[in-house]
C-alpha atoms as a PDB file:
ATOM      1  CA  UNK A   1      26.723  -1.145  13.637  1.00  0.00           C
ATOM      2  CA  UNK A   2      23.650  -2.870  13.072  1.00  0.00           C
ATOM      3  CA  UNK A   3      20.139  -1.243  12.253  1.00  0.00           C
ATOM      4  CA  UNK A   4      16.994  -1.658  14.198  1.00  0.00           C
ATOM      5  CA  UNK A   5      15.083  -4.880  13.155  1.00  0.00           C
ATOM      6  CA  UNK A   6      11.189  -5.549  14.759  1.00  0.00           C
ATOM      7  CA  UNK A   7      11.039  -8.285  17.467  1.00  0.00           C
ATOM      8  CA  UNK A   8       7.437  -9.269  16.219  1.00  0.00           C
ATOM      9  CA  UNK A   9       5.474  -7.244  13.706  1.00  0.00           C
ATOM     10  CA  UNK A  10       1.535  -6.553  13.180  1.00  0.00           C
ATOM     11  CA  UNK A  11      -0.724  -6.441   9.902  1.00  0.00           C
ATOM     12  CA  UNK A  12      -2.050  -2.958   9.497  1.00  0.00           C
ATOM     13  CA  UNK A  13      -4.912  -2.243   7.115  1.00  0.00           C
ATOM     14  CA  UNK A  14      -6.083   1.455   6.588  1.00  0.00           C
ATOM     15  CA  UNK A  15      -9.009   1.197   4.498  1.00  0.00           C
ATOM     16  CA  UNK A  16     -12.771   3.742   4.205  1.00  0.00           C
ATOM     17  CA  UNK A  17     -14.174   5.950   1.879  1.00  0.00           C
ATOM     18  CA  UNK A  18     -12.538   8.708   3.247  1.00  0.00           C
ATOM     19  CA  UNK A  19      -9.163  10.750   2.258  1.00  0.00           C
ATOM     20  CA  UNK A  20      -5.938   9.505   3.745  1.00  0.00           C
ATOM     21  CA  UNK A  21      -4.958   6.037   3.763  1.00  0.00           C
ATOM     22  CA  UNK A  22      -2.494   6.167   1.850  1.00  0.00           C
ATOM     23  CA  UNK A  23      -1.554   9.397   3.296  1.00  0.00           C
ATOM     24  CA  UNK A  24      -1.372   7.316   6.828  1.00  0.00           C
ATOM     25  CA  UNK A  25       1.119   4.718   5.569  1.00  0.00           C
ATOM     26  CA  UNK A  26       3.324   7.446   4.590  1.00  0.00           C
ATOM     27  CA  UNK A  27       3.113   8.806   7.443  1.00  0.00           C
ATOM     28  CA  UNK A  28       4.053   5.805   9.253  1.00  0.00           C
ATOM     29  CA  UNK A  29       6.716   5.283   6.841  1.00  0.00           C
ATOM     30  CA  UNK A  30       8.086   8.579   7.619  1.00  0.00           C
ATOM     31  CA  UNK A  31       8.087   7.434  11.569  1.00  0.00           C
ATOM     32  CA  UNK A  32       9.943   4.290  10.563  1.00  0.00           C
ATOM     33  CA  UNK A  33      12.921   5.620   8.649  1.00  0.00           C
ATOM     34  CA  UNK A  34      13.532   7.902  11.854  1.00  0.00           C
ATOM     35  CA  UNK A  35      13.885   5.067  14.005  1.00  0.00           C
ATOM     36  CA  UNK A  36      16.429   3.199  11.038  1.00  0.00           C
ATOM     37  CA  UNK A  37      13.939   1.360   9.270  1.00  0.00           C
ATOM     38  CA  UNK A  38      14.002   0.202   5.516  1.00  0.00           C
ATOM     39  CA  UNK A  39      10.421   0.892   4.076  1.00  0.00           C
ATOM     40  CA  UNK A  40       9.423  -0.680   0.853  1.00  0.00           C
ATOM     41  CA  UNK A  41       5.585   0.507  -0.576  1.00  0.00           C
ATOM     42  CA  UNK A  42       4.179  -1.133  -3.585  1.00  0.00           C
ATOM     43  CA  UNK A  43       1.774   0.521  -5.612  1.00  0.00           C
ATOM     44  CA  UNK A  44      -0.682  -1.259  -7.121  1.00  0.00           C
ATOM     45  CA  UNK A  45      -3.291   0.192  -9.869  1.00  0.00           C
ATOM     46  CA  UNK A  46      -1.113   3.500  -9.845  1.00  0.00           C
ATOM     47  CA  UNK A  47       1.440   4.109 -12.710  1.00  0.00           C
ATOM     48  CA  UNK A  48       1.702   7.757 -12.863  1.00  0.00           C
ATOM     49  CA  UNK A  49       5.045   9.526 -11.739  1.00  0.00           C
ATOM     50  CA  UNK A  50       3.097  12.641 -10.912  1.00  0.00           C
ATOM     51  CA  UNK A  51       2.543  11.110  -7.092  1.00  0.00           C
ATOM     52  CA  UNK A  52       4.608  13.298  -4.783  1.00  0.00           C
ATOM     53  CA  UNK A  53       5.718  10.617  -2.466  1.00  0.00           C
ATOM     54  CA  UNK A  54       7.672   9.022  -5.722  1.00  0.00           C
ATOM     55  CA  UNK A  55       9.680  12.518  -6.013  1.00  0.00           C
ATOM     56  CA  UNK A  56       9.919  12.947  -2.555  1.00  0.00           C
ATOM     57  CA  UNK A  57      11.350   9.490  -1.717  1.00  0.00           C
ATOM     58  CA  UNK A  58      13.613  10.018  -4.614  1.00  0.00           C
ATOM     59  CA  UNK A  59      15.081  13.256  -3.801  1.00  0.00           C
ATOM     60  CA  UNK A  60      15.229  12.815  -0.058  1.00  0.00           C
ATOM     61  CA  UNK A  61      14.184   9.278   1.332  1.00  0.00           C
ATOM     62  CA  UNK A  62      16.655   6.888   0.402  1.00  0.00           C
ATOM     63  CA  UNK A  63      15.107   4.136   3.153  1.00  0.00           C
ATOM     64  CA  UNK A  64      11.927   4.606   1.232  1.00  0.00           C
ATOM     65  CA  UNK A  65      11.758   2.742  -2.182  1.00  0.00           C
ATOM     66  CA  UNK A  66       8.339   2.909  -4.033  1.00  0.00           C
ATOM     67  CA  UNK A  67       7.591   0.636  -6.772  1.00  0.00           C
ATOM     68  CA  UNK A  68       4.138   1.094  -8.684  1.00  0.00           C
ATOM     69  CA  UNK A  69       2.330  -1.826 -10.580  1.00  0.00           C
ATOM     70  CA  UNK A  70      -0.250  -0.302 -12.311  1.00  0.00           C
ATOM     71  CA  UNK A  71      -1.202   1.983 -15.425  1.00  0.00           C
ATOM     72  CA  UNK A  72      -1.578   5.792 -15.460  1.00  0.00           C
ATOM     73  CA  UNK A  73      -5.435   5.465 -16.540  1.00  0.00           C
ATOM     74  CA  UNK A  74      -8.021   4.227 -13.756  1.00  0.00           C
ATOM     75  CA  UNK A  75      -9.006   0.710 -13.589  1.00  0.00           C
ATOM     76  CA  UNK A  76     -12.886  -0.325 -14.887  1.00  0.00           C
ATOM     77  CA  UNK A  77     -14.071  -2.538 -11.711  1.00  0.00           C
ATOM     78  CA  UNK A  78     -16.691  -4.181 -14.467  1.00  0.00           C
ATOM     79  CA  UNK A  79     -13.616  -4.718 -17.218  1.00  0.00           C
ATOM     80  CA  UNK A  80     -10.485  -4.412 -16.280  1.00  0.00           C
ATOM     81  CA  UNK A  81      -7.948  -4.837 -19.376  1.00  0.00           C
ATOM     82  CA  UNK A  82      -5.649  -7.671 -19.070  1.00  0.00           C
ATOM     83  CA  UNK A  83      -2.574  -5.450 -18.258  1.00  0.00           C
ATOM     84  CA  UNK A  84      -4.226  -4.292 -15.230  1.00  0.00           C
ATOM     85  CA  UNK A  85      -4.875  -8.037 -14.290  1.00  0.00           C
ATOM     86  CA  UNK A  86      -1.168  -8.517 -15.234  1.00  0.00           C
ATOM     87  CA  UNK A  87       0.169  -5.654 -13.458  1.00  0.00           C
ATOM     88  CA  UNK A  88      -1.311  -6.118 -10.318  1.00  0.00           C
ATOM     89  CA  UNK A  89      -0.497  -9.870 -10.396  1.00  0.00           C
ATOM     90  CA  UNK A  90       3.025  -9.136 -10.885  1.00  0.00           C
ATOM     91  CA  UNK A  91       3.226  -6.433  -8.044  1.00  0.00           C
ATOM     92  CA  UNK A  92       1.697  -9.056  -5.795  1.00  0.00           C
ATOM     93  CA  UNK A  93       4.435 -11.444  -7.220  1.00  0.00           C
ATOM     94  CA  UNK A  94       6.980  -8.700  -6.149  1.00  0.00           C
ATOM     95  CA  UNK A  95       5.398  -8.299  -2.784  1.00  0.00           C
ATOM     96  CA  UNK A  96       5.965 -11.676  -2.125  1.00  0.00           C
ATOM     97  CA  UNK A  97       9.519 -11.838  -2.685  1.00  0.00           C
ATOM     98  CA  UNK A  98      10.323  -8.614  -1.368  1.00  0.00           C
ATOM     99  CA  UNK A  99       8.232  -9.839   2.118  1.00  0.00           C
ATOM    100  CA  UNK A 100      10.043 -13.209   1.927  1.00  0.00           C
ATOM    101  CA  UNK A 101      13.208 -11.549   1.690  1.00  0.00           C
ATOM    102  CA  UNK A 102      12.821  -9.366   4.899  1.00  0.00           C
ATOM    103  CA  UNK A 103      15.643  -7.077   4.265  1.00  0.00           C
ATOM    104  CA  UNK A 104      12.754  -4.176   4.357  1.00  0.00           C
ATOM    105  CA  UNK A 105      11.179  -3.604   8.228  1.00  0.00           C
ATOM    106  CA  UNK A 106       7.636  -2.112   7.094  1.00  0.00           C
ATOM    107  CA  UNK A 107       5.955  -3.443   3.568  1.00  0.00           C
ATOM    108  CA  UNK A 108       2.735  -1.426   2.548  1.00  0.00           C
ATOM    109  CA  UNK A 109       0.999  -2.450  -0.055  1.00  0.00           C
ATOM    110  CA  UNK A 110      -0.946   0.715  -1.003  1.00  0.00           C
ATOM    111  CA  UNK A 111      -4.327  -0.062  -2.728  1.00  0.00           C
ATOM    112  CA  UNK A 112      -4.002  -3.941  -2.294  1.00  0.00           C
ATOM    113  CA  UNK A 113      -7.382  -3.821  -0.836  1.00  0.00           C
ATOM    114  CA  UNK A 114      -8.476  -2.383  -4.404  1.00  0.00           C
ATOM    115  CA  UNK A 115      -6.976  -4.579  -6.390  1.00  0.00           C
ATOM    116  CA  UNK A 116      -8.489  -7.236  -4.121  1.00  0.00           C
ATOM    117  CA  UNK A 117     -12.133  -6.090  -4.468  1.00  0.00           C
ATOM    118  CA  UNK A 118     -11.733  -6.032  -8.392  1.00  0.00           C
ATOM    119  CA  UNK A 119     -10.636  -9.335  -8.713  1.00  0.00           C
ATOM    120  CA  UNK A 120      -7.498  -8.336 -10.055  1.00  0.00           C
ATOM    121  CA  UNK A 121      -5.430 -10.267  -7.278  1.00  0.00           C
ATOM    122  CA  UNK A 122      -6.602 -13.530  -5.193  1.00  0.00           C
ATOM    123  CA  UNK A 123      -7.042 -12.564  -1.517  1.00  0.00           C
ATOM    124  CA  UNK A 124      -5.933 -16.238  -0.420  1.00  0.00           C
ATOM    125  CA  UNK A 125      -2.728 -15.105  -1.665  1.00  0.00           C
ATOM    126  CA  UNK A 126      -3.141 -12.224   0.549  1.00  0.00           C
ATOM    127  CA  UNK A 127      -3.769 -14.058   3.278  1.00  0.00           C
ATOM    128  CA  UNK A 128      -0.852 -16.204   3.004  1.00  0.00           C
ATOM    129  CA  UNK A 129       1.472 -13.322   2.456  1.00  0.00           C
ATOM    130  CA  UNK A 130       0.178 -12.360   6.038  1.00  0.00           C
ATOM    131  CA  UNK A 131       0.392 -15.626   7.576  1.00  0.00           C
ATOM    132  CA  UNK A 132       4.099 -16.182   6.458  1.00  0.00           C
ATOM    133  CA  UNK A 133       5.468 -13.088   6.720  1.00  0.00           C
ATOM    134  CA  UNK A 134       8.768 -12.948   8.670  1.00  0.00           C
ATOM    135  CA  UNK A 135       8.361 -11.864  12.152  1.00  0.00           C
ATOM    136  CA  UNK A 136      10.260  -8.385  11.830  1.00  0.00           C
ATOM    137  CA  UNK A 137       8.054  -7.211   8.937  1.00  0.00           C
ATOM    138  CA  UNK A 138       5.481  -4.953   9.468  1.00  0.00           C
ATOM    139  CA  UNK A 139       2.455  -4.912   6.989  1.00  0.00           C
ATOM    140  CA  UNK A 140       0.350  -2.244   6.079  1.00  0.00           C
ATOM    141  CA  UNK A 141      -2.626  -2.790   3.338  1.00  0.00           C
ATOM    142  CA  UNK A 142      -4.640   0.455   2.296  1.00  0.00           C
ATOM    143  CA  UNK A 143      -7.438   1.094   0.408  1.00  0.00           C
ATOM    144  CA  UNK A 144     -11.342   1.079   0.008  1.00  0.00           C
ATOM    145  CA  UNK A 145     -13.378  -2.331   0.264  1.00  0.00           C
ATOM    146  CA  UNK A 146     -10.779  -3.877   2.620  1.00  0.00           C
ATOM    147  CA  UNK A 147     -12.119  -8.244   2.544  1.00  0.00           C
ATOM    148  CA  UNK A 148     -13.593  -9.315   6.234  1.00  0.00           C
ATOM    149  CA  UNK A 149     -10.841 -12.740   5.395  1.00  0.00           C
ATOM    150  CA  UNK A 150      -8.344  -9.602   5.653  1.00  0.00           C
ATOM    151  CA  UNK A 151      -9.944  -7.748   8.736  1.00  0.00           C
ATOM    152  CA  UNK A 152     -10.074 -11.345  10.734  1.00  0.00           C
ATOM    153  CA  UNK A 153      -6.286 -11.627  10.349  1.00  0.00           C
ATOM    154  CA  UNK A 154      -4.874  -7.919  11.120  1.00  0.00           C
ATOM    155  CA  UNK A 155      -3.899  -6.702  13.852  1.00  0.00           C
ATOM    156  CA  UNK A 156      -4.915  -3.166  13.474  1.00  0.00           C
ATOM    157  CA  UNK A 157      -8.140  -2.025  11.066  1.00  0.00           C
ATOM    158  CA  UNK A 158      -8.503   2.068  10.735  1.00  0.00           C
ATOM    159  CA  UNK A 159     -11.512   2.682   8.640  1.00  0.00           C
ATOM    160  CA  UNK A 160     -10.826   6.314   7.106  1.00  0.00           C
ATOM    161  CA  UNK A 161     -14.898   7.580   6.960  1.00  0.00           C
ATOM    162  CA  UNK A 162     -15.506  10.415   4.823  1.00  0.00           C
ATOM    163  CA  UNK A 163     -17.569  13.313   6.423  1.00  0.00           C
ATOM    164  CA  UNK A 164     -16.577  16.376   3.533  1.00  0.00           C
ATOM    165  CA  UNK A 165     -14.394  16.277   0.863  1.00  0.00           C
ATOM    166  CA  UNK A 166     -13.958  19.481  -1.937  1.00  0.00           C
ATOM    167  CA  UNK A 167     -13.861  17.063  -4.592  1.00  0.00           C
ATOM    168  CA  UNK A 168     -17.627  16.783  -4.316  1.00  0.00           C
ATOM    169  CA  UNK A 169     -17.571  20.487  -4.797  1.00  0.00           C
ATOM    170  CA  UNK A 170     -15.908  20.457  -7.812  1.00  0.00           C
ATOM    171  CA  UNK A 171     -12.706  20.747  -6.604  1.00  0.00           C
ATOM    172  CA  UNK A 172     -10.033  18.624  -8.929  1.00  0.00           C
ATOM    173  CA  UNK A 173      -7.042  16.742  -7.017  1.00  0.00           C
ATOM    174  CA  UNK A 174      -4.308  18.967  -6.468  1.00  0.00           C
ATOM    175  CA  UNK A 175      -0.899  17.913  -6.990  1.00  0.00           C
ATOM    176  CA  UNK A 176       1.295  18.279  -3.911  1.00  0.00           C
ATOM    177  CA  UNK A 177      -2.239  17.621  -1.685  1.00  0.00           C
ATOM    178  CA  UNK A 178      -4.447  14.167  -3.211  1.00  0.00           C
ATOM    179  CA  UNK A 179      -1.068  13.302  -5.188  1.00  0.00           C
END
């Protein structure tokens, strides 16, 4: 018996200052595999194996695979070092065959938008990942600073706005909740 395949997919960019973009692809990752869908995320500017989706999708999630592109130490916007420049490059590299592929139903590339807005990837190769996607893969880009070039060609734009958040009361990121 065959799986489920898309008739005719959308772009999908979750982007804002607030908490939960990420959290949202997941989530619609988690919708997909119900239905019989292969999901494939790619990570970029995150390297540590402390993120609970990783363990999750390990342990229980085989439909889910999760590949990160990025160091464990946060990117400088004003000087990134050339691994993060190669890192990211190379997880856009992998997006791109991975998407041309189409063996997975729903792509996210979590914290493309990022990567986008500190130069470390060229958002006309974006763009041209969206344009030539295949028809049964669905794309979701998340993170802050989404590009209006981006925003022009998705289908669906949820900005995430931040009203409170405990980090700004000195709360640290808890593992199991931000990771």
């Amino acid at each position: 018996m065959s799986r489920p395949r898309l008739n005719k997919s959308l772009v999908q960019v979750y982007t804002g200052n607030g908490k939960g973009k990420t959290t949202a692809a997941l989530g619609q990752a988690l919708r997909a595999i119900g239905h019989g869908y292969k999901v494939f995320m790619l990570q970029f500017m995150k390297g540590s194996k402390e993120y609970g989706e990783l363990q999750a999708a390990e342990k229980y999630l085989p439909s889910l695979i999760i590949v990160q592109s990025g160091l464990e130490t946060f990117v400088s916007k004003e000087n990134p070092s050339q691994a993060d420049i190669d890192l990211a490059r190379q997880g856009l590299s992998t997006a791109q065959k991975v998407i041309r592929e189409g063996h997975y139903d729903l792509v996210i590339l979590d914290e493309i938008n990022v990567a986008l807005d500190f130069n470390l990837v060229d958002v006309e190769e974006v763009l041209n990942l969206i344009k030539t996607k295949p028809d049964h893969v669905e794309l979701i880009l998340t993170g802050r600073y989404v590009p209006r070039k981006i925003v022009e060609h998705a289908d669906l734009v949820s900005d995430v706005t931040l009203v409170k958040h405990p980090y700004y009361q000195g709360v640290p990121a808890r593992k199991g909740i931000e990771y």
